[in-house]
N, C-alpha and C. Protein backbone atom coordinates (compact mmCIF):
# COMPACT_ATOMS: atom_id res chain seq x y z
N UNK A 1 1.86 -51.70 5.78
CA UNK A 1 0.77 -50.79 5.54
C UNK A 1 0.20 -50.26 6.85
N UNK A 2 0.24 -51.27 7.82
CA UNK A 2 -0.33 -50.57 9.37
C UNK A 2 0.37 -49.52 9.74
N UNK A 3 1.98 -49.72 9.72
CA UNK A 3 2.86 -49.01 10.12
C UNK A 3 2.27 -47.61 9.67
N UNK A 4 2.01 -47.10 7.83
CA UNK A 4 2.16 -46.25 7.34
C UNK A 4 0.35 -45.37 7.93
N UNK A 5 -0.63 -46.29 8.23
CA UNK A 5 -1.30 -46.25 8.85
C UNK A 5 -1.40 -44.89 10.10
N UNK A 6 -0.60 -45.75 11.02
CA UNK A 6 -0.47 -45.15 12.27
C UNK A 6 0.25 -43.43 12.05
N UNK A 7 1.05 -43.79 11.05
CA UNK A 7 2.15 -42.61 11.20
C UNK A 7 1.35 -41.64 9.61
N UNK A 8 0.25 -42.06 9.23
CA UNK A 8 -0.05 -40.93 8.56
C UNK A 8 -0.58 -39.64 9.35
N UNK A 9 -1.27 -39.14 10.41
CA UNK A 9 -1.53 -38.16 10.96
C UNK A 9 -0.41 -37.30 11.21
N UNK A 10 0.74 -38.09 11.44
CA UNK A 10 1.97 -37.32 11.43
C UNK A 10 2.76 -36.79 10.66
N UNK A 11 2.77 -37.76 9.21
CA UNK A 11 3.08 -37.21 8.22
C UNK A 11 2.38 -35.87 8.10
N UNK A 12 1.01 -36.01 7.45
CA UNK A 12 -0.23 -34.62 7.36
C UNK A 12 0.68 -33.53 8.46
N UNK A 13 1.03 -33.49 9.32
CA UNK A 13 1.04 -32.47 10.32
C UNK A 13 2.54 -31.96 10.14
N UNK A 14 3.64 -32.92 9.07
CA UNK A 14 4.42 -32.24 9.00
C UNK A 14 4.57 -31.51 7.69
N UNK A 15 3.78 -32.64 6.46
CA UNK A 15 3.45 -31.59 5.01
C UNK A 15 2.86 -30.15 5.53
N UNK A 16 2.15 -30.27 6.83
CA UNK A 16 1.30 -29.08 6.69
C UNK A 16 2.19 -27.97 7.21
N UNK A 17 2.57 -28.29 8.04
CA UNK A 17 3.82 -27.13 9.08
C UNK A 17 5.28 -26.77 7.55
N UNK A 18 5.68 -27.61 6.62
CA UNK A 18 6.37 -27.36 5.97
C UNK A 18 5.50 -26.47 4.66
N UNK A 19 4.11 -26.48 5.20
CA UNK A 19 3.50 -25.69 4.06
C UNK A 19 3.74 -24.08 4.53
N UNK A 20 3.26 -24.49 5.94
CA UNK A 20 2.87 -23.24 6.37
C UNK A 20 4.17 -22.31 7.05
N UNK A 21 5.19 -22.84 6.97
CA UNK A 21 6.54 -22.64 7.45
C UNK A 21 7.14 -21.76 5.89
N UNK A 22 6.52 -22.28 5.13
CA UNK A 22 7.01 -21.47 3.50
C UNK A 22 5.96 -20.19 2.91
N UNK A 23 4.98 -19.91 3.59
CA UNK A 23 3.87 -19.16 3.92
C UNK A 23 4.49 -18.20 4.83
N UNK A 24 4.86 -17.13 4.53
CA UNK A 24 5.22 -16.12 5.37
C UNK A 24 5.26 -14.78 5.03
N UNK A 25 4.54 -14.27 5.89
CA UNK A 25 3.94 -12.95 6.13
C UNK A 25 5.12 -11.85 6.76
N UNK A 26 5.48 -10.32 5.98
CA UNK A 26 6.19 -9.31 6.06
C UNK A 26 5.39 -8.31 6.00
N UNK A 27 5.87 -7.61 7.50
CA UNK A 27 4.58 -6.70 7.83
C UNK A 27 4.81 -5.21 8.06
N UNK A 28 5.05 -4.08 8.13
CA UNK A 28 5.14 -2.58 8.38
C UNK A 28 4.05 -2.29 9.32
N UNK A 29 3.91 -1.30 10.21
CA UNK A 29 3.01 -0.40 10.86
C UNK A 29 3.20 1.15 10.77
N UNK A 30 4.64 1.09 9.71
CA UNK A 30 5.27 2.84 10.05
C UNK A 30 5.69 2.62 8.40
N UNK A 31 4.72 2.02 7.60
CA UNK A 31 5.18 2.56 6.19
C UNK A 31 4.85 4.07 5.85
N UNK A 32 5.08 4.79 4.73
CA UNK A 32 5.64 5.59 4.37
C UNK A 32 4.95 6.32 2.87
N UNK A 33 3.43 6.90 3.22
CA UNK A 33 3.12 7.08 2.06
C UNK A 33 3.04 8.79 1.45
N UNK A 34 3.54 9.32 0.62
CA UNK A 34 2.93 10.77 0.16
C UNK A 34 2.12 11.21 -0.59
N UNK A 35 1.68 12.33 -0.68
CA UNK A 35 0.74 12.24 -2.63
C UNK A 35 1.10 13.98 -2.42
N UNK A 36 1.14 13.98 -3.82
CA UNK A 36 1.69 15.66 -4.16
C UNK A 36 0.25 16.00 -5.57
N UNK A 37 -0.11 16.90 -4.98
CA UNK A 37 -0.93 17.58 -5.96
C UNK A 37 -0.77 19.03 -6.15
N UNK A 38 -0.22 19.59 -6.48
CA UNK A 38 1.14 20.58 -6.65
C UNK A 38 0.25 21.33 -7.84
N UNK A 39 0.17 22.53 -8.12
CA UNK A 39 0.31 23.47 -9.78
C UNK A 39 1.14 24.48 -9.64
N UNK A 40 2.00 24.52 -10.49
CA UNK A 40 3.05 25.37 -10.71
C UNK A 40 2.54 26.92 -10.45
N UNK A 41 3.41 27.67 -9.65
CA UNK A 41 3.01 28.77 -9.24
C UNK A 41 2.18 29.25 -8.67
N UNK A 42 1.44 27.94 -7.79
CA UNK A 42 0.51 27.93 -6.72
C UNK A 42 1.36 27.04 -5.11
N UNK A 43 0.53 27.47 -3.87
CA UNK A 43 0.92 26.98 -2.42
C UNK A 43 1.21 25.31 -2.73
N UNK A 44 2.14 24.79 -2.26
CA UNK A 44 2.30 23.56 -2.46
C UNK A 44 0.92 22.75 -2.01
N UNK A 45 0.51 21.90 -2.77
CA UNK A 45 -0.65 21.34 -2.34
C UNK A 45 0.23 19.56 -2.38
N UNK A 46 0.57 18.96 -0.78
CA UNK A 46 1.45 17.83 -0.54
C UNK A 46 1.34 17.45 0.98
N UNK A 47 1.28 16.46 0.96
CA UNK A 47 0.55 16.06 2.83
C UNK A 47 1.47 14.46 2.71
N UNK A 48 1.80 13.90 3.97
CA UNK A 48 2.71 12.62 4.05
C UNK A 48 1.95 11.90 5.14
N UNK A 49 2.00 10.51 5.04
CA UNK A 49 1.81 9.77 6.48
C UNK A 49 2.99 9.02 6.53
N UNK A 50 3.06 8.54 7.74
CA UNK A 50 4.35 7.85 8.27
C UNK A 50 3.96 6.58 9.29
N UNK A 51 2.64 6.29 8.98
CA UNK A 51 2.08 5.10 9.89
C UNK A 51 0.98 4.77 9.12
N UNK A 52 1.63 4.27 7.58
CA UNK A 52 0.98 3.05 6.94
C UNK A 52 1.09 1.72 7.27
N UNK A 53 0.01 0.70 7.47
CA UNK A 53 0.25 -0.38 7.59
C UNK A 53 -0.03 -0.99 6.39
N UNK A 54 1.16 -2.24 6.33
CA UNK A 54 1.25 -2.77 5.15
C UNK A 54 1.99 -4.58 5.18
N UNK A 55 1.17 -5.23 4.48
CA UNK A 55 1.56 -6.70 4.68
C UNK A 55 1.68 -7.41 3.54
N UNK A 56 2.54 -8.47 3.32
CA UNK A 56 3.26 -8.59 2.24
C UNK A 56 3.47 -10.35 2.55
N UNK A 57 2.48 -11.23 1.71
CA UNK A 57 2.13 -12.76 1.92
C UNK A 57 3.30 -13.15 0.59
N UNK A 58 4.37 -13.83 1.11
CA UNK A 58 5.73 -13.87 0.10
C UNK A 58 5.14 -15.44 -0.52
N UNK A 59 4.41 -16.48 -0.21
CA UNK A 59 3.68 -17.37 -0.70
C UNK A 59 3.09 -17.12 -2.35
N UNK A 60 2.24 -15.69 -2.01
CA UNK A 60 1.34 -15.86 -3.10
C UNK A 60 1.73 -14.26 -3.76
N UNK A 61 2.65 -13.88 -3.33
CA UNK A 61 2.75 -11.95 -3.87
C UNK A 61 1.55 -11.46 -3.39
N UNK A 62 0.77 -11.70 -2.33
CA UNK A 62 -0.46 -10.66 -2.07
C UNK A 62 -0.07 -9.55 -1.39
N UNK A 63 -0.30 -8.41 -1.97
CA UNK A 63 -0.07 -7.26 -0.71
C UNK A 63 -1.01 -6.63 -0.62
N UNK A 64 -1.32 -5.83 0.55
CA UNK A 64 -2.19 -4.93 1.01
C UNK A 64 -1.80 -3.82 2.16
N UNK A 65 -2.09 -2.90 2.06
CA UNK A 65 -1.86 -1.80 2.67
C UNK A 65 -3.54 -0.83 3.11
N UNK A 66 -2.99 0.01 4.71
CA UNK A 66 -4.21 0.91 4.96
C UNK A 66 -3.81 2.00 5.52
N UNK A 67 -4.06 2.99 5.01
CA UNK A 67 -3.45 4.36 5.67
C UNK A 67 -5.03 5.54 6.05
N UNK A 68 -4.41 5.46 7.24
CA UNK A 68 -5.67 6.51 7.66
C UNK A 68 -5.63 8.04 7.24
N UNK A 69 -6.63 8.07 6.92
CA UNK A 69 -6.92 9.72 5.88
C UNK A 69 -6.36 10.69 6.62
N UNK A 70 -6.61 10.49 8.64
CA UNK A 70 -6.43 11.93 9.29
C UNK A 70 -4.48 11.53 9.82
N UNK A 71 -3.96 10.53 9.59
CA UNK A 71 -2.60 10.24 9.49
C UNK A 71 -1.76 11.21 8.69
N UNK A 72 -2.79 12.06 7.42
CA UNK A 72 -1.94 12.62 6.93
C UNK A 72 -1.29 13.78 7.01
N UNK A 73 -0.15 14.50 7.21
CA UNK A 73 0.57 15.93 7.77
C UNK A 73 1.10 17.04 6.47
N UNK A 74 0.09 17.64 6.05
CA UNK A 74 0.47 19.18 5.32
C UNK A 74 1.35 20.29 6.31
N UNK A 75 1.93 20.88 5.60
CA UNK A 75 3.13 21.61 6.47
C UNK A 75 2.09 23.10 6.72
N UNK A 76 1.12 23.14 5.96
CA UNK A 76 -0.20 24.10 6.60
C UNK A 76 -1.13 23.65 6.85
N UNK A 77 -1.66 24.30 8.37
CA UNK A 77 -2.48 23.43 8.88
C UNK A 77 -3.82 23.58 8.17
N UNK A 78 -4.04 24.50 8.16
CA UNK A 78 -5.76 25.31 7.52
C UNK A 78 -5.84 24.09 6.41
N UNK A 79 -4.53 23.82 5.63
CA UNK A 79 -4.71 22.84 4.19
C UNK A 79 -5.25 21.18 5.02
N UNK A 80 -4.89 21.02 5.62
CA UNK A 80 -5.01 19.80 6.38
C UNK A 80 -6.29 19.65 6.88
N UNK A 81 -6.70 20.81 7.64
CA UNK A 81 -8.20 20.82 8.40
C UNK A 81 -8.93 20.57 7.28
N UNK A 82 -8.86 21.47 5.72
CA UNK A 82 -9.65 21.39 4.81
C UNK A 82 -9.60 19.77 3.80
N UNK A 83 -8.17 19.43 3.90
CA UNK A 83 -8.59 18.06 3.02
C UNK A 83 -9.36 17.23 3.92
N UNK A 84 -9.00 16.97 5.20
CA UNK A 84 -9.97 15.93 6.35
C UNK A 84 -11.35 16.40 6.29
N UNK A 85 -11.98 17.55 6.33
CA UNK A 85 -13.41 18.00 6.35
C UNK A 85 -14.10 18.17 5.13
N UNK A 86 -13.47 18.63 4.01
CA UNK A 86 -13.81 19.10 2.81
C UNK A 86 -14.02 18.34 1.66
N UNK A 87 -12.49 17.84 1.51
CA UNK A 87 -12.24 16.97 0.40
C UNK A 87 -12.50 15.59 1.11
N UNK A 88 -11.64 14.99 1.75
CA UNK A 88 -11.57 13.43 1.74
C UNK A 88 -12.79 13.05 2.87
N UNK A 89 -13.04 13.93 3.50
CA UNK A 89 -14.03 13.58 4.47
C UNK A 89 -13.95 12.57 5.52
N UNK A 90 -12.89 12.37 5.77
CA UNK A 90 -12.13 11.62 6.68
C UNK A 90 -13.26 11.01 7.71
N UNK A 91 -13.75 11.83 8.82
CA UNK A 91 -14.99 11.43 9.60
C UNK A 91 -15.92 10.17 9.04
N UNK A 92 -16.46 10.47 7.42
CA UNK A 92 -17.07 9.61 6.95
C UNK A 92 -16.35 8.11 6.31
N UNK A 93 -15.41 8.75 6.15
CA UNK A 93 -14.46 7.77 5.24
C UNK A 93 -12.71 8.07 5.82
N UNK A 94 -12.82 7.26 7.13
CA UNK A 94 -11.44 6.79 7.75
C UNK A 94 -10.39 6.34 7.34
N UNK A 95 -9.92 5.60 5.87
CA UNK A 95 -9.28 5.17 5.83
C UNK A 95 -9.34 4.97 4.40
N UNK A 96 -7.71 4.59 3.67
CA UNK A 96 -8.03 4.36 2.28
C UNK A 96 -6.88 2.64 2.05
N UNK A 97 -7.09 2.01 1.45
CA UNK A 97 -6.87 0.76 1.54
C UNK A 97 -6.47 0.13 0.38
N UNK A 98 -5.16 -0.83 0.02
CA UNK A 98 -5.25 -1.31 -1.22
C UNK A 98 -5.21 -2.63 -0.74
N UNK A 99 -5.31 -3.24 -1.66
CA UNK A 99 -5.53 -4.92 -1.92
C UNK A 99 -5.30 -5.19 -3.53
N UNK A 100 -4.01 -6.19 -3.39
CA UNK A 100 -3.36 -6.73 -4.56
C UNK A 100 -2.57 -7.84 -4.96
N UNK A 101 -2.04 -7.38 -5.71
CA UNK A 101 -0.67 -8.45 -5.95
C UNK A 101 0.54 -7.91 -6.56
N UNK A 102 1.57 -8.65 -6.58
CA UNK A 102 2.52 -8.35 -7.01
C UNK A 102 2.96 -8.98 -7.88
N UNK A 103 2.96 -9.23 -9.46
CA UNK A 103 3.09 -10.04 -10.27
C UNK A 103 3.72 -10.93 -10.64
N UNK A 104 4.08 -12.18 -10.80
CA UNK A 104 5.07 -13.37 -10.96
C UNK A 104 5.95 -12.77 -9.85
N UNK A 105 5.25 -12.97 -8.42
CA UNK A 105 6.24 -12.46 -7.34
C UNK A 105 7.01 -14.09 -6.51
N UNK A 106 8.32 -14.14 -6.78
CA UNK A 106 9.28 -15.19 -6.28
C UNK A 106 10.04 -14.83 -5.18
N UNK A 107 9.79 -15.19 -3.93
CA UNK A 107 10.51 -14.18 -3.02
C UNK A 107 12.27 -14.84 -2.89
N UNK A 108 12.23 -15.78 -3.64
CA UNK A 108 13.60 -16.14 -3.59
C UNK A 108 14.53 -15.98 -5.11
N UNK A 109 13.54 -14.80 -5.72
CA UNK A 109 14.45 -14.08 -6.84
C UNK A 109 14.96 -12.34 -6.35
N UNK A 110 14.53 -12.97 -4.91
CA UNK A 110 14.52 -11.05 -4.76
C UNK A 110 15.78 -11.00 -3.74
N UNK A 111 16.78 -10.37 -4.03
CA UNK A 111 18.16 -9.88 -3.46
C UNK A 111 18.29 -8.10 -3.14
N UNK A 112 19.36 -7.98 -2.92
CA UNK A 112 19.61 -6.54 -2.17
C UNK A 112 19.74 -5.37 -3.49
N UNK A 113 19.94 -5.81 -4.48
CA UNK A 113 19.45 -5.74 -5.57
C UNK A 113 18.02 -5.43 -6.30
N UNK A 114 17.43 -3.70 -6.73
CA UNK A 114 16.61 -3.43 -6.96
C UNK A 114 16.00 -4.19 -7.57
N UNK A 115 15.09 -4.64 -7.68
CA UNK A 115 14.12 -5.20 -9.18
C UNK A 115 12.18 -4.76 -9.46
N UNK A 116 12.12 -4.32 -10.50
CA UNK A 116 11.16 -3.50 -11.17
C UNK A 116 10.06 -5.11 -11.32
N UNK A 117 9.00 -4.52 -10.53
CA UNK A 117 7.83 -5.44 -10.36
C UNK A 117 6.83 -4.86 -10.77
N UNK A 118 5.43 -5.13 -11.05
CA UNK A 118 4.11 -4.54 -11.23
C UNK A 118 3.08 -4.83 -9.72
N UNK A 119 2.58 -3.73 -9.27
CA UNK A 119 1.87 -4.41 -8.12
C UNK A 119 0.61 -3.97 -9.09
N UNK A 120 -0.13 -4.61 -8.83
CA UNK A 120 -2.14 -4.37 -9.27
C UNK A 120 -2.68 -4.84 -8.43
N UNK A 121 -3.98 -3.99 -8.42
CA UNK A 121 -5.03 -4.29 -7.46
C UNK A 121 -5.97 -3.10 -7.43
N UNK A 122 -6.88 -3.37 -5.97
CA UNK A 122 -7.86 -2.40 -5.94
C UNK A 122 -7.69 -1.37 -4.68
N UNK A 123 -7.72 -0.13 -5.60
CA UNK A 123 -7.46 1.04 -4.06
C UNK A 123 -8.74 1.54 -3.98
N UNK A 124 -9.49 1.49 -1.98
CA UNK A 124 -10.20 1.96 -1.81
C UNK A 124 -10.17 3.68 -1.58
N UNK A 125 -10.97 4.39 -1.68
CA UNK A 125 -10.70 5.78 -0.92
C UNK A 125 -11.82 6.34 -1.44
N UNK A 126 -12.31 6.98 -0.39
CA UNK A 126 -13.85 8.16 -0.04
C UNK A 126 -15.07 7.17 -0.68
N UNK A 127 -14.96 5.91 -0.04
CA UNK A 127 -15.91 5.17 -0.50
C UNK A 127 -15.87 4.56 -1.90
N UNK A 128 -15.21 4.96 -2.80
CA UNK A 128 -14.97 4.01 -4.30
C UNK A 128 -13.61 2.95 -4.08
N UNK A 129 -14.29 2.23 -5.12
CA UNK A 129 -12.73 1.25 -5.21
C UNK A 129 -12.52 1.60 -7.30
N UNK A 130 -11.07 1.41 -7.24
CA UNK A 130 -10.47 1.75 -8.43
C UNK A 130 -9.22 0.44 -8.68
N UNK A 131 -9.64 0.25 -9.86
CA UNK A 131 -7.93 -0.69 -10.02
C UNK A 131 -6.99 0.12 -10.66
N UNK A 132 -5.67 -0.03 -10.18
CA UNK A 132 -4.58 0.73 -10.17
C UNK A 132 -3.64 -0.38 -10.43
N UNK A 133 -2.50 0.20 -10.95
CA UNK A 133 -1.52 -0.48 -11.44
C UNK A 133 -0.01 0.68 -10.94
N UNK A 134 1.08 -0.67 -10.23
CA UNK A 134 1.66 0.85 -10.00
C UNK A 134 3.23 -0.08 -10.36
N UNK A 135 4.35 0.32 -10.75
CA UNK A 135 5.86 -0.29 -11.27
C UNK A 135 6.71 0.39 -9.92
N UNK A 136 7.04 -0.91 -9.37
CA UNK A 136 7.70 -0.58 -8.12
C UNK A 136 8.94 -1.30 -7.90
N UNK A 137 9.76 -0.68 -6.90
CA UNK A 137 11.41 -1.15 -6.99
C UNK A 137 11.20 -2.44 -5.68
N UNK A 138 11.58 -3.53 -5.60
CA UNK A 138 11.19 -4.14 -4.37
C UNK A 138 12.99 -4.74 -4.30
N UNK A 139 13.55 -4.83 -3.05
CA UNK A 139 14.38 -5.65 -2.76
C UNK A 139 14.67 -6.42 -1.64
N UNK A 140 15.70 -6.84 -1.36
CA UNK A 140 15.91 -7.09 0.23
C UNK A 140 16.44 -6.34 1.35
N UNK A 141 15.98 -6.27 2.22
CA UNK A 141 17.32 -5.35 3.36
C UNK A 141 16.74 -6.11 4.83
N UNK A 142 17.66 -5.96 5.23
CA UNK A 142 17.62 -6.75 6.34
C UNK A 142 17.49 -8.42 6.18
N UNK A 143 16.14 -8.80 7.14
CA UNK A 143 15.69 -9.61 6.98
C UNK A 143 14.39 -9.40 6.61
N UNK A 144 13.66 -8.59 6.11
CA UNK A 144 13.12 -8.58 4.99
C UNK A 144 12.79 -7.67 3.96
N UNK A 145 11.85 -6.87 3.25
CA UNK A 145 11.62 -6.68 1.90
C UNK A 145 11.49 -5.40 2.35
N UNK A 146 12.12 -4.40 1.04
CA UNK A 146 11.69 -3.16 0.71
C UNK A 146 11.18 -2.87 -0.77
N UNK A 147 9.88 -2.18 -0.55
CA UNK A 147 9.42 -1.99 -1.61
C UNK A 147 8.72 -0.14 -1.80
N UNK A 148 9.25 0.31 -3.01
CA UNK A 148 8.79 1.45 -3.06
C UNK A 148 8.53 1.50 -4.75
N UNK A 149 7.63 2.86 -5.02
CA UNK A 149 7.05 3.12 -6.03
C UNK A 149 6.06 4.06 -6.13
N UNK A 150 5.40 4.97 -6.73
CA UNK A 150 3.87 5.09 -6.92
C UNK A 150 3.26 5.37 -7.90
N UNK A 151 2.29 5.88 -7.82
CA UNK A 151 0.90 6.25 -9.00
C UNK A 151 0.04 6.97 -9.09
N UNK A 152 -0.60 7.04 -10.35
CA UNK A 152 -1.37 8.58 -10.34
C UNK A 152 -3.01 8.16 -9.95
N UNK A 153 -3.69 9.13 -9.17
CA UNK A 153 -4.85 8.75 -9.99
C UNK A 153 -5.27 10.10 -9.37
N UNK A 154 -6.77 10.28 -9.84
CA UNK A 154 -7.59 11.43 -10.15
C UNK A 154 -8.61 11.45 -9.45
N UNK A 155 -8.84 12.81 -8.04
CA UNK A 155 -9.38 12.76 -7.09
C UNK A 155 -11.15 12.86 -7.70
N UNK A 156 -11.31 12.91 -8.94
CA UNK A 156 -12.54 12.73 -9.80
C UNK A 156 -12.86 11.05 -9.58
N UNK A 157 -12.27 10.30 -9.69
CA UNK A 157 -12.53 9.08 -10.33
C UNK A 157 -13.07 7.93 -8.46
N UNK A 158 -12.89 9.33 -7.63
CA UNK A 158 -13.17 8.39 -6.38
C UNK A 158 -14.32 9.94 -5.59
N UNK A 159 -14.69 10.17 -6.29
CA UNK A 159 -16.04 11.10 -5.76
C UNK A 159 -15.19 12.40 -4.99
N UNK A 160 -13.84 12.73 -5.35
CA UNK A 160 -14.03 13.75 -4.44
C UNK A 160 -13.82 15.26 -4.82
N UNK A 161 -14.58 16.09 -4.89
CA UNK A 161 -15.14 17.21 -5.61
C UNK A 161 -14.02 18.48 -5.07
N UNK A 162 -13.50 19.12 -6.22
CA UNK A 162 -12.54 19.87 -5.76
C UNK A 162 -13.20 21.56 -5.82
N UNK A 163 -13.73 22.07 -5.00
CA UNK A 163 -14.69 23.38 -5.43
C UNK A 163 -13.66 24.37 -6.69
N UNK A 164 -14.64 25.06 -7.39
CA UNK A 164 -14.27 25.33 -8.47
C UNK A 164 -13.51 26.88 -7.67
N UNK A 165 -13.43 27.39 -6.74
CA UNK A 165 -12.95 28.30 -6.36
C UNK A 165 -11.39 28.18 -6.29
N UNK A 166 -10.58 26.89 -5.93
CA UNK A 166 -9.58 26.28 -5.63
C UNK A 166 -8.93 25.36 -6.90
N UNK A 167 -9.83 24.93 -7.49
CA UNK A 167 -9.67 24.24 -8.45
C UNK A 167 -8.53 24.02 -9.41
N UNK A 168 -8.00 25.51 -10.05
CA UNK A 168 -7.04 26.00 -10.76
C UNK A 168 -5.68 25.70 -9.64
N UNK A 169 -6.40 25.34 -8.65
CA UNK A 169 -4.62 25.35 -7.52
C UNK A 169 -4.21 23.61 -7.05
N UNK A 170 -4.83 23.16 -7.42
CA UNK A 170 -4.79 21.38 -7.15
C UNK A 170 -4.81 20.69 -8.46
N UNK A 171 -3.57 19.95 -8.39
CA UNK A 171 -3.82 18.89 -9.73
C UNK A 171 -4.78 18.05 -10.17
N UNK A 172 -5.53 17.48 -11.17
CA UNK A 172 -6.25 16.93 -11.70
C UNK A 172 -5.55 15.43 -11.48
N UNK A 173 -4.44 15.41 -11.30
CA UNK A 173 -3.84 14.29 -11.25
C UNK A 173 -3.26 14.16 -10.10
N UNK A 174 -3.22 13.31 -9.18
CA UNK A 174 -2.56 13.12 -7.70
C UNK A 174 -1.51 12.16 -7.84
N UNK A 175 -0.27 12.38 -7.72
CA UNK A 175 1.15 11.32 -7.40
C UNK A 175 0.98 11.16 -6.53
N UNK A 176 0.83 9.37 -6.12
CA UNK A 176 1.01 8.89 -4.92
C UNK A 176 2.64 8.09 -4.87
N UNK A 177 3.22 8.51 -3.92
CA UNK A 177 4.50 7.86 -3.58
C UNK A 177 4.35 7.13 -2.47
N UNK A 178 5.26 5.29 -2.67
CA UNK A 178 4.89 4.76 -1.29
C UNK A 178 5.96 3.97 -0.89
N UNK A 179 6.77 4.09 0.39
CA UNK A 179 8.02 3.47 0.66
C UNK A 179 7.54 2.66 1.84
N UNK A 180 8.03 1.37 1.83
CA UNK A 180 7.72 0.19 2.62
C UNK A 180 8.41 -0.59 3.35
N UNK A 181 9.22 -0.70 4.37
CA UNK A 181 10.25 -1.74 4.76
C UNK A 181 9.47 -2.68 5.80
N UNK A 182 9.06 -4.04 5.15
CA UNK A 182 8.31 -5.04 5.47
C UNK A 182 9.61 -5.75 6.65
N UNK A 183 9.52 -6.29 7.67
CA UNK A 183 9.77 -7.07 8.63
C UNK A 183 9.34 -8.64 8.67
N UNK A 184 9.73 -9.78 8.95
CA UNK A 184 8.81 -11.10 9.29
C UNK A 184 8.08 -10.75 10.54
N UNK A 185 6.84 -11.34 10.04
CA UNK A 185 5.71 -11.09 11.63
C UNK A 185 6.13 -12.14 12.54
């Protein structure tokens, strides 16, 4: 019993390192997000970023992602000046953010081989938070995870007012598309 004594601190320190050794974090700085708000027979209304950050806790399926509002690139500029000043208000509200999960997520069911997951959680943007639900393809590549997918939601449901002059030219509904190739940190 002394023996087991002495050598329990060591035990503890190796349950814990084999905890935390199975605890591992997959991370992006150059994920990959778009949103298209498009009406047929109007100027494309569609802007991309290419320096989402995004982290991916293979322990518990938590993911979270943050993409900065003025990150995003319309192929006209005037459209760009106006979503950062107008609509999203970027100055006031820097950044839009999710926080989630990824459902019955097993990172040792996941191969090079697509597989259809649910991520949920809460997306921040222009100051509201919303829960969203989005069906996404996640697999392996490399040494670690790719995950893509997106979702709709409605620039109403997060305060941001589309003037009625323009109105008829922007969707009521926004597709967000989001491609991810996570790395080990």
């Amino acid at each position: 019993m002394k023996i087991l004594k002495n050598k329990l601190p060591i035990l503890l320190l190796f349950l814990l390192g084999t905890f935390s050794a199975q605890a591992q974090k997959y991370i992006t700085k150059n994920g990959n997000v778009k949103f298209e708000a498009s009406v047929p027979s109007f100027e494309e209304v569609a802007a991309e970023s290419k320096s989402t950050s995004a982290v991916l806790e293979t322990s518990t399926g938590d993911f979270a992602a943050l993409t900065l509002m003025k990150g995003f690139r319309f192929k006209v500029a005037l459209m760009e000046e106006h979503f950062n000043e107008n609509y999203v208000e970027s100055d006031k509200y820097p950044k839009a953010t999710f926080k989630g999960k990824i459902e019955d997520f097993d990172a040792s069911q996941i191969t090079t081989t697509e597989k259809t997951v649910t991520i949920t959680g809460d997306l921040t943007l222009h100051g509201k938070t919303k829960k969203v639900s989005s069906t996404a393809k996640i697999s392996k590549s490399g040494t670690g995870f790719k995950i893509t997918g997106n979702f709709i939601v409605k620039p109403e449901d997060f305060g941001i007012e589309i003037p009625k002059i323009v109105s008829k030219k922007v969707a009521d509904k926004v597709t967000v598309d989001y491609n991810f190739l996570l790395n080990k940190q």
